[in-house]
N, C-alpha and C. Protein backbone atom coordinates (compact mmCIF):
# COMPACT_ATOMS: atom_id res chain seq x y z
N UNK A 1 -5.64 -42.23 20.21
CA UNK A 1 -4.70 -41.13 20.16
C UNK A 1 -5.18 -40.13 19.11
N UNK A 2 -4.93 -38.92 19.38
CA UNK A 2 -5.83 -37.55 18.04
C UNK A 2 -4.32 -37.33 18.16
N UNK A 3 -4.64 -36.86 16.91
CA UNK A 3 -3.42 -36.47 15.82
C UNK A 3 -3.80 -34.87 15.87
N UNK A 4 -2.97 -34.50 15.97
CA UNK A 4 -2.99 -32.98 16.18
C UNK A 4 -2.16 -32.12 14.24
N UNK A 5 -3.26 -31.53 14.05
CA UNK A 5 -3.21 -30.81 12.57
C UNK A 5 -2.79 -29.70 12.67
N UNK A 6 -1.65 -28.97 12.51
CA UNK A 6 -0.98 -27.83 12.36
C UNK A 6 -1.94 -26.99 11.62
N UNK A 7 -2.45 -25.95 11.59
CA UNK A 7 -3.30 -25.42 10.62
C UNK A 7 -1.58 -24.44 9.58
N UNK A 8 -2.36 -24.20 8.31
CA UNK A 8 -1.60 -23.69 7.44
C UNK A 8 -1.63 -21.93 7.97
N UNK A 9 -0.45 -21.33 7.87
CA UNK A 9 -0.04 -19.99 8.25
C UNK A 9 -0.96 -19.49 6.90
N UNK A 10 -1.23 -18.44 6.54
CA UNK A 10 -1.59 -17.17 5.99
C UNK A 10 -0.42 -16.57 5.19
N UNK A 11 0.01 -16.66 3.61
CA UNK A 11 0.85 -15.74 3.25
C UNK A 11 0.22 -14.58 3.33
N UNK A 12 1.20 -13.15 3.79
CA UNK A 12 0.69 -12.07 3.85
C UNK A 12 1.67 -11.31 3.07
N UNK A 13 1.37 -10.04 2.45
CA UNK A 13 2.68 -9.42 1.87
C UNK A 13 2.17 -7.77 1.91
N UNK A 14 3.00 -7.30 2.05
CA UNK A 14 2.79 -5.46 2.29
C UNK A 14 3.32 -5.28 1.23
N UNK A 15 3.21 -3.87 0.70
CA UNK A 15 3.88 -2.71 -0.08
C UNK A 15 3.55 -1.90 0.14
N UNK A 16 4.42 -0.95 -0.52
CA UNK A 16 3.90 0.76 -0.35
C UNK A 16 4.04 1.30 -1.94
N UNK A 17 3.36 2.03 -2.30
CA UNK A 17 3.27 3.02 -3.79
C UNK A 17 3.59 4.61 -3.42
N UNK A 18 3.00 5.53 -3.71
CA UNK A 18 3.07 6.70 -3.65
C UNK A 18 2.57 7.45 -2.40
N UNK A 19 3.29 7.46 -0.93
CA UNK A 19 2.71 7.44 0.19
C UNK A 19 3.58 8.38 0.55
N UNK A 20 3.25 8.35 1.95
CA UNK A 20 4.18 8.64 3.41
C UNK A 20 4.72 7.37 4.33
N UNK A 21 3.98 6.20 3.87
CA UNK A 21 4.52 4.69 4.90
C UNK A 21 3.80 5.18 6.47
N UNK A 22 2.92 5.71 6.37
CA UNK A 22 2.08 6.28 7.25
C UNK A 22 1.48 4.76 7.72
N UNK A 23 0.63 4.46 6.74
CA UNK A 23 -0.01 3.21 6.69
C UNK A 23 0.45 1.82 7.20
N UNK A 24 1.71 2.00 7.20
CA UNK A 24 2.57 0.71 7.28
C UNK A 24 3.28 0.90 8.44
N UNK A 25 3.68 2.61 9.53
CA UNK A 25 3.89 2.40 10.71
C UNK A 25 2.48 2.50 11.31
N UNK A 26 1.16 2.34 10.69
CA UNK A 26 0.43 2.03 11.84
C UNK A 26 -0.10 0.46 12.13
N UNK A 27 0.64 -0.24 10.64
CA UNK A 27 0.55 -1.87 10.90
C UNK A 27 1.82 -2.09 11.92
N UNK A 28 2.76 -1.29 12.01
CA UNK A 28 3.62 -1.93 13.22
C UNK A 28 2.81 -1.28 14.80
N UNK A 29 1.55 -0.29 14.82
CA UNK A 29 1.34 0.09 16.09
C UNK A 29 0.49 -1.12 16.52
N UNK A 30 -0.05 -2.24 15.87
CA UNK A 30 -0.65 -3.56 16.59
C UNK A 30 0.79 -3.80 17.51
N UNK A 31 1.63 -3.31 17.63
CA UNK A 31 2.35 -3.61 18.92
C UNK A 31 2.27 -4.78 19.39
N UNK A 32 2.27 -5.60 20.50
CA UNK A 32 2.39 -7.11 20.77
C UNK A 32 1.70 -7.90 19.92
N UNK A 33 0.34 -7.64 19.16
CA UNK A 33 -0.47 -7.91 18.89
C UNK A 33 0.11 -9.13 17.53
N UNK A 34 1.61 -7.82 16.92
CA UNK A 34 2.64 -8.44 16.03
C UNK A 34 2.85 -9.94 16.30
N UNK A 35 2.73 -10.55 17.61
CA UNK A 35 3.63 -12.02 17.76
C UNK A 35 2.44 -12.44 17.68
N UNK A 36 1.31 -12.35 17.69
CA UNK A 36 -0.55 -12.85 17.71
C UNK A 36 -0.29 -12.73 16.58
N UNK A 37 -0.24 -12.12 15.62
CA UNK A 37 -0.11 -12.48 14.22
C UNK A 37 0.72 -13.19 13.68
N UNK A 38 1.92 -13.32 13.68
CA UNK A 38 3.07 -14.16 13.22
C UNK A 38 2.31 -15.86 13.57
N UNK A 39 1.46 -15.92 14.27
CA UNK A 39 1.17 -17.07 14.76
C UNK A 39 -0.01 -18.09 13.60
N UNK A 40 -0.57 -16.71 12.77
CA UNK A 40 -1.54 -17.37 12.14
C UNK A 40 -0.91 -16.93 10.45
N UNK A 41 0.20 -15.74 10.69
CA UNK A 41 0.73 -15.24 9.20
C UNK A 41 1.94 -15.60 9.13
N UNK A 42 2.25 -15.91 7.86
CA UNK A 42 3.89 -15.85 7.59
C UNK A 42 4.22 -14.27 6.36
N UNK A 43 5.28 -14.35 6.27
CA UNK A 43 5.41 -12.50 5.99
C UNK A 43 6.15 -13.11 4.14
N UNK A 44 5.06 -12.46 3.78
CA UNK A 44 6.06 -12.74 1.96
C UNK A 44 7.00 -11.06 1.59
N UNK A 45 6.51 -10.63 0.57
CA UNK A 45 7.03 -9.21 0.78
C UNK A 45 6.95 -8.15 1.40
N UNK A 46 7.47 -7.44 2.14
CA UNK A 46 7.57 -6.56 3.49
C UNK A 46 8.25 -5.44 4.20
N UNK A 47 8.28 -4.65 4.16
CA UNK A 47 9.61 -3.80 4.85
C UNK A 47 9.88 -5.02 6.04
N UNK A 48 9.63 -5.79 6.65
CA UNK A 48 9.71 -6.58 7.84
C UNK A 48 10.73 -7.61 7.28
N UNK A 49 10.49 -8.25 5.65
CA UNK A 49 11.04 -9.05 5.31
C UNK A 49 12.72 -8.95 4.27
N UNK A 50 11.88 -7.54 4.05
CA UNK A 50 13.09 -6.89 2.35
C UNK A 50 12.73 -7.91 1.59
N UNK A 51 12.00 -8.54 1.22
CA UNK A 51 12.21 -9.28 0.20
C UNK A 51 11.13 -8.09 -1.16
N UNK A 52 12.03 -8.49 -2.35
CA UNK A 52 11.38 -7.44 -2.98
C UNK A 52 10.61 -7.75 -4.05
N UNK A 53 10.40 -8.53 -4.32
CA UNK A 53 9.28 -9.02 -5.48
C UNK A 53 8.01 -10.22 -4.55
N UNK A 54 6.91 -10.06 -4.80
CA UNK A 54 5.83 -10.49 -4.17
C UNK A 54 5.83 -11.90 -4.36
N UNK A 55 6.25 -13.07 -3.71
CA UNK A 55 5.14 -14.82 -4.04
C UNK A 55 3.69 -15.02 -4.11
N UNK A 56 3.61 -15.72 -4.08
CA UNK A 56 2.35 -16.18 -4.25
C UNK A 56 1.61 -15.97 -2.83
N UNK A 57 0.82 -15.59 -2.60
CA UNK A 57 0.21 -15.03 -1.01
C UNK A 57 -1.04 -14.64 -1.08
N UNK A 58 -1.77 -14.83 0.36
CA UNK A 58 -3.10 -15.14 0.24
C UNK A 58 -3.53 -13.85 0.31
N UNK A 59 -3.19 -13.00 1.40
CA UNK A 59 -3.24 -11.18 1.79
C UNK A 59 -2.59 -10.79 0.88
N UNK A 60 -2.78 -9.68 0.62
CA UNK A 60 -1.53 -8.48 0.30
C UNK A 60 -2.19 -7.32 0.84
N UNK A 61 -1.35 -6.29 1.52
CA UNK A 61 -1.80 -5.06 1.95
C UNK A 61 -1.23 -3.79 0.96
N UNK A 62 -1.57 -3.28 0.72
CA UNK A 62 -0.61 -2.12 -0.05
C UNK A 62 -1.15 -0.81 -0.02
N UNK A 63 -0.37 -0.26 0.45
CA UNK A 63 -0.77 1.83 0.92
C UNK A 63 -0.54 2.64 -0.24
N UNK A 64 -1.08 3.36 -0.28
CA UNK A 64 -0.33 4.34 -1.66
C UNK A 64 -1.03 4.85 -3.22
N UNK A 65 -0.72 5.70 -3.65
CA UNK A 65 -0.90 5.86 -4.72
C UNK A 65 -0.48 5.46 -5.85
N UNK A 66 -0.89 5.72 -6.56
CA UNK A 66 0.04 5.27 -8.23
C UNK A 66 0.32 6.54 -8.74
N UNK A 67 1.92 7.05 -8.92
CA UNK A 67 2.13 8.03 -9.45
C UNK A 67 3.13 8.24 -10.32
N UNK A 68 3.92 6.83 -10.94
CA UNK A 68 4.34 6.33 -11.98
C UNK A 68 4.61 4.90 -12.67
N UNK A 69 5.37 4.91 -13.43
CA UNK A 69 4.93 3.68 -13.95
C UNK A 69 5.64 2.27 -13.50
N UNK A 70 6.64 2.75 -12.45
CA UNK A 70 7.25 1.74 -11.45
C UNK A 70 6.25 1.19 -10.69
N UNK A 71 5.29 2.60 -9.89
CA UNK A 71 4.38 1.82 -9.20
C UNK A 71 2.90 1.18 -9.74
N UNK A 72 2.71 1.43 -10.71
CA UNK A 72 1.90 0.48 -11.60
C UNK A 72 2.53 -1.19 -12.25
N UNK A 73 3.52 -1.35 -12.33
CA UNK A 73 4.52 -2.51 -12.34
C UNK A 73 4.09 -3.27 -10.89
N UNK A 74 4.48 -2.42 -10.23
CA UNK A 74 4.25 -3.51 -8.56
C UNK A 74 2.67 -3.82 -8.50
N UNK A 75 2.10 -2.89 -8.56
CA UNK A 75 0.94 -3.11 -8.30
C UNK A 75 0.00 -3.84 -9.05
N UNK A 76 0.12 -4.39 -10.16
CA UNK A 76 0.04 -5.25 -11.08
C UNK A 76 0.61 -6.96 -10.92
N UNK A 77 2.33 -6.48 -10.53
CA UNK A 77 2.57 -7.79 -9.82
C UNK A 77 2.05 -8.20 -8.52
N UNK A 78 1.59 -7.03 -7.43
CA UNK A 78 1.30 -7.40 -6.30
C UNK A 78 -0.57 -8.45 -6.51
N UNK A 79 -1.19 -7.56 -7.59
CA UNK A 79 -2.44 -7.87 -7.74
C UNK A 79 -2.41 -9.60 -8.20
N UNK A 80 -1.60 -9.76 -9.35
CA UNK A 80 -1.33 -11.15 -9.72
C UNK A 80 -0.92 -12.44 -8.86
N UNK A 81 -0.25 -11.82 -7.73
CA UNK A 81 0.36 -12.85 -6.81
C UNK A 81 -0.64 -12.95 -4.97
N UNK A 82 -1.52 -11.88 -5.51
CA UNK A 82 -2.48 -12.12 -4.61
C UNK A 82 -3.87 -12.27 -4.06
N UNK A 83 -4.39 -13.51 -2.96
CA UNK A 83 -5.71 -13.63 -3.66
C UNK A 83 -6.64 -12.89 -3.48
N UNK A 84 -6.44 -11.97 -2.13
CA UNK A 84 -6.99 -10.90 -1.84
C UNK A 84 -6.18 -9.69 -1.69
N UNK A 85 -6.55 -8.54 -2.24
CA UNK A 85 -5.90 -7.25 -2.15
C UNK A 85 -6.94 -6.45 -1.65
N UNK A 86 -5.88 -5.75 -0.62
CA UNK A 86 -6.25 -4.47 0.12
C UNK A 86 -5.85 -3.23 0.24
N UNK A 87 -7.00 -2.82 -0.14
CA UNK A 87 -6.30 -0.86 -0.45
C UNK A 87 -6.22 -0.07 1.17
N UNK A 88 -5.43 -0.24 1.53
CA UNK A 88 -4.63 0.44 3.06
C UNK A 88 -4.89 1.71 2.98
N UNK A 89 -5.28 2.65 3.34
CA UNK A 89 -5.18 3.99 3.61
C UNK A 89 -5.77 5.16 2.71
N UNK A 90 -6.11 6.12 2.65
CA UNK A 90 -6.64 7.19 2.11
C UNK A 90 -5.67 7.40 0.48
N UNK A 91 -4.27 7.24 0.30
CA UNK A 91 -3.53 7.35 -0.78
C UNK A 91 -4.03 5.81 -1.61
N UNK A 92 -4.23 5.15 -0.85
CA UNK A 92 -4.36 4.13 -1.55
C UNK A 92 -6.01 3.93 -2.06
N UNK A 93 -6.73 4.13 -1.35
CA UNK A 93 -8.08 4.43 -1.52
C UNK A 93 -8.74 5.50 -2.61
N UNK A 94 -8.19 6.49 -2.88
CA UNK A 94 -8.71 7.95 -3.55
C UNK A 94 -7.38 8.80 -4.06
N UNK A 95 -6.11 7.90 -3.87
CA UNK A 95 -5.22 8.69 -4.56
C UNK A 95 -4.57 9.92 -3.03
N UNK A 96 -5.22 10.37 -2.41
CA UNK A 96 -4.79 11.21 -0.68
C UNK A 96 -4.24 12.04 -1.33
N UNK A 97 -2.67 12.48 -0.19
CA UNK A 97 -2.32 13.53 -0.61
C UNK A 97 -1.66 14.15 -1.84
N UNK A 98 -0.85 12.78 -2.01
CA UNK A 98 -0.13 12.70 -3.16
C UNK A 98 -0.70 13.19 -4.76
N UNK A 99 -1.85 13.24 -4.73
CA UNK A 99 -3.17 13.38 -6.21
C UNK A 99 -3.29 14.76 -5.43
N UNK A 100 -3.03 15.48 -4.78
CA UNK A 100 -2.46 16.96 -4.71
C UNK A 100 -2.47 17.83 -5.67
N UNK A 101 -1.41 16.86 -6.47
CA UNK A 101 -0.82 17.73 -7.53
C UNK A 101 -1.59 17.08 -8.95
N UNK A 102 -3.02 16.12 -8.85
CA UNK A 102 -3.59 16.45 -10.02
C UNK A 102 -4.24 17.35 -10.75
N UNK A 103 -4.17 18.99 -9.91
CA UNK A 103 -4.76 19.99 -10.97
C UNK A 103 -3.90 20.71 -11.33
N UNK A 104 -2.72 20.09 -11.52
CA UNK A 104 -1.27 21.29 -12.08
C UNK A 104 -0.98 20.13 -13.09
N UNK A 105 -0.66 20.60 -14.28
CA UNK A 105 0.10 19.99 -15.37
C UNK A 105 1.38 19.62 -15.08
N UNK A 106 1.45 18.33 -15.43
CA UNK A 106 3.26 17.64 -14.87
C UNK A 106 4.30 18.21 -15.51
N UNK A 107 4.04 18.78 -17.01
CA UNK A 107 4.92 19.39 -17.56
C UNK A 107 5.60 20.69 -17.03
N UNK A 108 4.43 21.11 -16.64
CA UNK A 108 4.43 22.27 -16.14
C UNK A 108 5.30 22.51 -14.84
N UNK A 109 4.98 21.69 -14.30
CA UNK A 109 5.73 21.52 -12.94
C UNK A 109 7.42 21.42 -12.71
N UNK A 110 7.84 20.10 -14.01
CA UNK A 110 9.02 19.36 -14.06
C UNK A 110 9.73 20.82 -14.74
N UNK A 111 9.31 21.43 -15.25
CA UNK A 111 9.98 23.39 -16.03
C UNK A 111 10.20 23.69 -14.50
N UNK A 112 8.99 23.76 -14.08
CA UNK A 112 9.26 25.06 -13.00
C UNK A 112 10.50 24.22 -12.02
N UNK A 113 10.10 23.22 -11.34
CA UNK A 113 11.39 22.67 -10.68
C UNK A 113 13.04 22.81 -11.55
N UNK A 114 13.12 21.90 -12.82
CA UNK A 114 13.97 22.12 -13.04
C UNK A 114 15.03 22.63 -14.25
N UNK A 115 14.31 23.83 -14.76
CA UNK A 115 14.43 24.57 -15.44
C UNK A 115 13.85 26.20 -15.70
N UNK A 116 13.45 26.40 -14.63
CA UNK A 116 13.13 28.08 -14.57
C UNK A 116 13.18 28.33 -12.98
N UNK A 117 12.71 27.44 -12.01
CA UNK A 117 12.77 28.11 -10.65
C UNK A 117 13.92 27.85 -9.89
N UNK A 118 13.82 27.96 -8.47
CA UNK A 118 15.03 28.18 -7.36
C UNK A 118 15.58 26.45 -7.48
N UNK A 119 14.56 25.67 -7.76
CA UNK A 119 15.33 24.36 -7.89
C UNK A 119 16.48 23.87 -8.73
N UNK A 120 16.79 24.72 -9.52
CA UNK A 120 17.53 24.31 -10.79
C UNK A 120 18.57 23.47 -10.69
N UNK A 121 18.51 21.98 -11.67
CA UNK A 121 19.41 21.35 -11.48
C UNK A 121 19.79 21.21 -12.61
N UNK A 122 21.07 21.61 -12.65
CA UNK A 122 21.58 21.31 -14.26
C UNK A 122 20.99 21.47 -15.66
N UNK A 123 19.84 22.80 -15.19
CA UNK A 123 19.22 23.10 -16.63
C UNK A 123 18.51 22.07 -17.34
N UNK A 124 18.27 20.74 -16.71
CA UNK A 124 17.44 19.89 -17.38
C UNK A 124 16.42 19.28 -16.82
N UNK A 125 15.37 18.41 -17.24
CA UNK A 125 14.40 17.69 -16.53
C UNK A 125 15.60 16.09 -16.70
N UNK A 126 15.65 15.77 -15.43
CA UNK A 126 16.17 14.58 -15.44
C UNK A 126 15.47 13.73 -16.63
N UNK A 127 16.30 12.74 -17.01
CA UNK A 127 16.22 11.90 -18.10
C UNK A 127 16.82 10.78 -18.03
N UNK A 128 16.93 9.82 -16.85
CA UNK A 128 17.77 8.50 -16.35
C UNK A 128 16.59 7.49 -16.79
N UNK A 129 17.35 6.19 -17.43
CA UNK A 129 16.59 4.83 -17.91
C UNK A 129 16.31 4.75 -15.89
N UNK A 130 17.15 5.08 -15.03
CA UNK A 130 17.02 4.40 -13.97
C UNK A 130 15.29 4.89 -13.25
N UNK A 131 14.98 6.17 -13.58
CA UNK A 131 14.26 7.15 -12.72
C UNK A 131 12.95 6.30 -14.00
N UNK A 132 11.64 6.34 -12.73
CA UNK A 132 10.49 5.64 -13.22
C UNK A 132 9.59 6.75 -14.31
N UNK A 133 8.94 6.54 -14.88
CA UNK A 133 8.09 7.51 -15.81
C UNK A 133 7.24 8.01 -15.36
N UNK A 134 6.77 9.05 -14.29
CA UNK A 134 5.83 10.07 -14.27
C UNK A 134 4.61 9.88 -15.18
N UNK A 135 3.64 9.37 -14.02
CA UNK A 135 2.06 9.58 -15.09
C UNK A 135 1.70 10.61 -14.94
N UNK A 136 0.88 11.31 -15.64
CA UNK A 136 0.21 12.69 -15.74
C UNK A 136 -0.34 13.25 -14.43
N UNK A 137 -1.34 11.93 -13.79
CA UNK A 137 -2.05 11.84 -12.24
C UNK A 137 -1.94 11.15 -11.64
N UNK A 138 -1.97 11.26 -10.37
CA UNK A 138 -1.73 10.48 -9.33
C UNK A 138 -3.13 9.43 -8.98
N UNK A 139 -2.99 8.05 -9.42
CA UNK A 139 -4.07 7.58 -9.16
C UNK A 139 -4.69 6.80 -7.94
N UNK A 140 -6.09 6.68 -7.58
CA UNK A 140 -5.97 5.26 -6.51
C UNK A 140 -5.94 3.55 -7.25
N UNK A 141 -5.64 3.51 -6.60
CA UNK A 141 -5.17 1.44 -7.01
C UNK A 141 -6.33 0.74 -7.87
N UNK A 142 -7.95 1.57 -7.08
CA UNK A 142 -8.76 0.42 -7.73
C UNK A 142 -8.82 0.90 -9.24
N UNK A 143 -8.02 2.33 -9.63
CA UNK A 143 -8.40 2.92 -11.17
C UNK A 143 -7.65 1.68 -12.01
N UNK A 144 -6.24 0.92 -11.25
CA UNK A 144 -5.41 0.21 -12.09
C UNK A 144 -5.79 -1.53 -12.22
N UNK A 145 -6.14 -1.79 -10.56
CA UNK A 145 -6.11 -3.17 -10.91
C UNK A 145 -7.41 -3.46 -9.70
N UNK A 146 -8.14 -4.55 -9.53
CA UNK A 146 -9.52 -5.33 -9.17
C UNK A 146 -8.80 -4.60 -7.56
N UNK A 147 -9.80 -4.58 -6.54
CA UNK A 147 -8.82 -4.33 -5.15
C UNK A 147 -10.48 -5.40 -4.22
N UNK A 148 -10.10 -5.79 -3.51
CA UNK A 148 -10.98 -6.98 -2.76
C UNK A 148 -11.80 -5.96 -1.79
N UNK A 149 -10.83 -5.10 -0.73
CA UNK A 149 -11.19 -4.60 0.45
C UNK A 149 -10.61 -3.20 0.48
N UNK A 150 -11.28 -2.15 1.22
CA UNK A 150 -10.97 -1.01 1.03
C UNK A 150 -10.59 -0.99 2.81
N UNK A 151 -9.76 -0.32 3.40
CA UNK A 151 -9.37 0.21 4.79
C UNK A 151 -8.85 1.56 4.52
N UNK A 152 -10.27 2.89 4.71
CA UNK A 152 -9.65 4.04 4.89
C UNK A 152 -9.38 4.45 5.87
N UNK A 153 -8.64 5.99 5.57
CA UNK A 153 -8.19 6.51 7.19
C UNK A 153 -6.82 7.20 6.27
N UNK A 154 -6.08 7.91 7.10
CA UNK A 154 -5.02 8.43 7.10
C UNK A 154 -4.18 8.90 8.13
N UNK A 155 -3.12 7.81 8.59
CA UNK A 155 -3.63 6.22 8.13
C UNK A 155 -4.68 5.50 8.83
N UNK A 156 -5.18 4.15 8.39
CA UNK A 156 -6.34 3.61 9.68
C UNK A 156 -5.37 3.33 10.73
N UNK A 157 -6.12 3.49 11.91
CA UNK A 157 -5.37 3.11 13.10
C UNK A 157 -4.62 1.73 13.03
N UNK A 158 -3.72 1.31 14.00
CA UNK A 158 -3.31 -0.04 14.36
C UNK A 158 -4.63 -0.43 14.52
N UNK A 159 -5.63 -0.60 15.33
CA UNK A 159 -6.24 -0.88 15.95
C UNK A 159 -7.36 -1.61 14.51
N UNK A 160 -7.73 -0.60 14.23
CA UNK A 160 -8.63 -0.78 12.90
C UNK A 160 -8.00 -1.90 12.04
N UNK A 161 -6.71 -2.37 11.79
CA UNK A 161 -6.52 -2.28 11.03
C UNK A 161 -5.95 -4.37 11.97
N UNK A 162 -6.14 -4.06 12.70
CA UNK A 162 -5.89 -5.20 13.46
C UNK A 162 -7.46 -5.82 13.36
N UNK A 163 -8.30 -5.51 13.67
CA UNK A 163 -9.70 -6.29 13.88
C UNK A 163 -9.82 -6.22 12.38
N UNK A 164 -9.26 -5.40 11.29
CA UNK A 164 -10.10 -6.02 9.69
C UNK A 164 -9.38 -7.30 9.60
N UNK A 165 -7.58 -7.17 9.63
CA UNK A 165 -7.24 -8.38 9.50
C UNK A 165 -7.57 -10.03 10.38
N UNK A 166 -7.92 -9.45 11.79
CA UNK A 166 -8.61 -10.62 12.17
C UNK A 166 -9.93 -11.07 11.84
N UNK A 167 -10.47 -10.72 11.59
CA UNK A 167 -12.18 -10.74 10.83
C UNK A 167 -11.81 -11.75 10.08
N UNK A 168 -10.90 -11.61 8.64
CA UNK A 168 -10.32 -11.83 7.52
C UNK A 168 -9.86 -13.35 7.77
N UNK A 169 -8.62 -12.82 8.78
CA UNK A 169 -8.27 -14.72 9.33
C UNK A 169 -9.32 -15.39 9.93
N UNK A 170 -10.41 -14.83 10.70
CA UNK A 170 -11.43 -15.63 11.15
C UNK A 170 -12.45 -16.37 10.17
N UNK A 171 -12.21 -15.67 8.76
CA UNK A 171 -13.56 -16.40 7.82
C UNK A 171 -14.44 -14.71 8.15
N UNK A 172 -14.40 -14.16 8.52
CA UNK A 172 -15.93 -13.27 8.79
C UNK A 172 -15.51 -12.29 7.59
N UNK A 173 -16.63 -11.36 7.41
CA UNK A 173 -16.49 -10.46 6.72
C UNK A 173 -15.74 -9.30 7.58
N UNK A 174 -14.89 -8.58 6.86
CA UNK A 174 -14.24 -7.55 7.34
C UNK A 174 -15.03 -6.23 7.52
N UNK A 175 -15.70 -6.01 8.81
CA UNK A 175 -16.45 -4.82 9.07
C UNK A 175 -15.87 -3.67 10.38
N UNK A 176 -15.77 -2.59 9.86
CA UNK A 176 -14.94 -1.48 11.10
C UNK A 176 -16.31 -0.68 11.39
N UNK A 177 -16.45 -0.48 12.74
CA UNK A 177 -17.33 0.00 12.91
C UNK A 177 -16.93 1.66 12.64
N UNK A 178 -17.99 2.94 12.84
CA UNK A 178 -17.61 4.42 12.60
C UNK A 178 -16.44 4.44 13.60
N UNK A 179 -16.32 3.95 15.08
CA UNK A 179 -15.19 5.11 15.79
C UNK A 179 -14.10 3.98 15.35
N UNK A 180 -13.22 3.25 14.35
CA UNK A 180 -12.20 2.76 13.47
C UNK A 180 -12.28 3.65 12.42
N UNK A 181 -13.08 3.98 12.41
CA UNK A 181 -12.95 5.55 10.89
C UNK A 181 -12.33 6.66 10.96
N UNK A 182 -11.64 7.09 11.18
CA UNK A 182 -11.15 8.29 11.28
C UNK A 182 -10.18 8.85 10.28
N UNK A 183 -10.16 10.44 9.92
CA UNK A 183 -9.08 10.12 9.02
C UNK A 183 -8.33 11.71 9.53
N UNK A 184 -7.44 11.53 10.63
CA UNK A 184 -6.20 12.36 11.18
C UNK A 184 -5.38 12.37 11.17
């Protein structure tokens, strides 16, 4: 009689930093492909899951920039709780659109919004313990913490983004060929 061995699921865990979540509806365009995965992944932190602080997990995906000091917190915890990290998308890769606004002074900016221009709110620059601290620039991930795998694009396709992660579960190295490159 063979004894049949369950193989162990895959913790996987998403986030997002300083984005559009661009990145993260094109991990829902693997479309069916979703229940082909559930089969070899289990989901740790996730818009899929809400759960909001990261476990211990073998993936982590994360899109985005770093553009304060909330998202340097996650991304620090996400890096610690995972054994491979992946920089998802063009914001997450080089900082994208969001690092926009690294050739304007932040000071400069937080006046003009909210204290001299059409934005004016109450004559002040907000000042809440709740609201995160504004870094000077908008950074990419690998400036803050080690990153394993890079997936650019804006965002990479489902598609792309389906064959890196199967590569990954297969043992192979994660390789996209040029037409998975795109960045539209």
């Amino acid at each position: 009689m063979t004894e049949v061995v369950e193989k162990r699921k895959v913790r996987l865990a998403t986030t997002s930093l300083a984005g559009c979540f661009g990145c993260h509806m094109s991990f829902l365009d693997i479309d069916e492909r979703l229940f082909e995965l559930i089969e070899h992944v289990e989901f740790d932190r996730s818009p899929l899951t809400d759960i909001k602080h990261c476990g211990t997990c073998d993936i982590g995906l994360i899109e985005g920039g770093v553009c304060n000091a909330e998202n340097v917190h996650v991304l620090r915890e996400f890096r610690s709780n995972c054994k491979v990290l992946i920089a998802l998308g063009a914001c997450a890769v080089n900082g994208g659109l969001p690092a926009q606004r690294n050739h304007l002074d932040l000071g400069q900016c937080l006046q003009e919004v909210y204290l001299t221009g059409s934005g004016l709110v109450n004559g002040q620059v907000p000042n809440d313990p709740e609201l995160p601290l504004p870094l000077d620039k908008v950074r990419p991930i690998h400036e803050i913490v080690r990153i394993d795998y890079f997936i650019p694009g804006c965002p990479p396709s489902g598609d792309a983004i389906w064959k890196f992660l199967t590569d990954l579960l297969e043992g192979r190295t994660p390789r996209l060929g040029h037409p998975m490159l795109h960045f539209d």
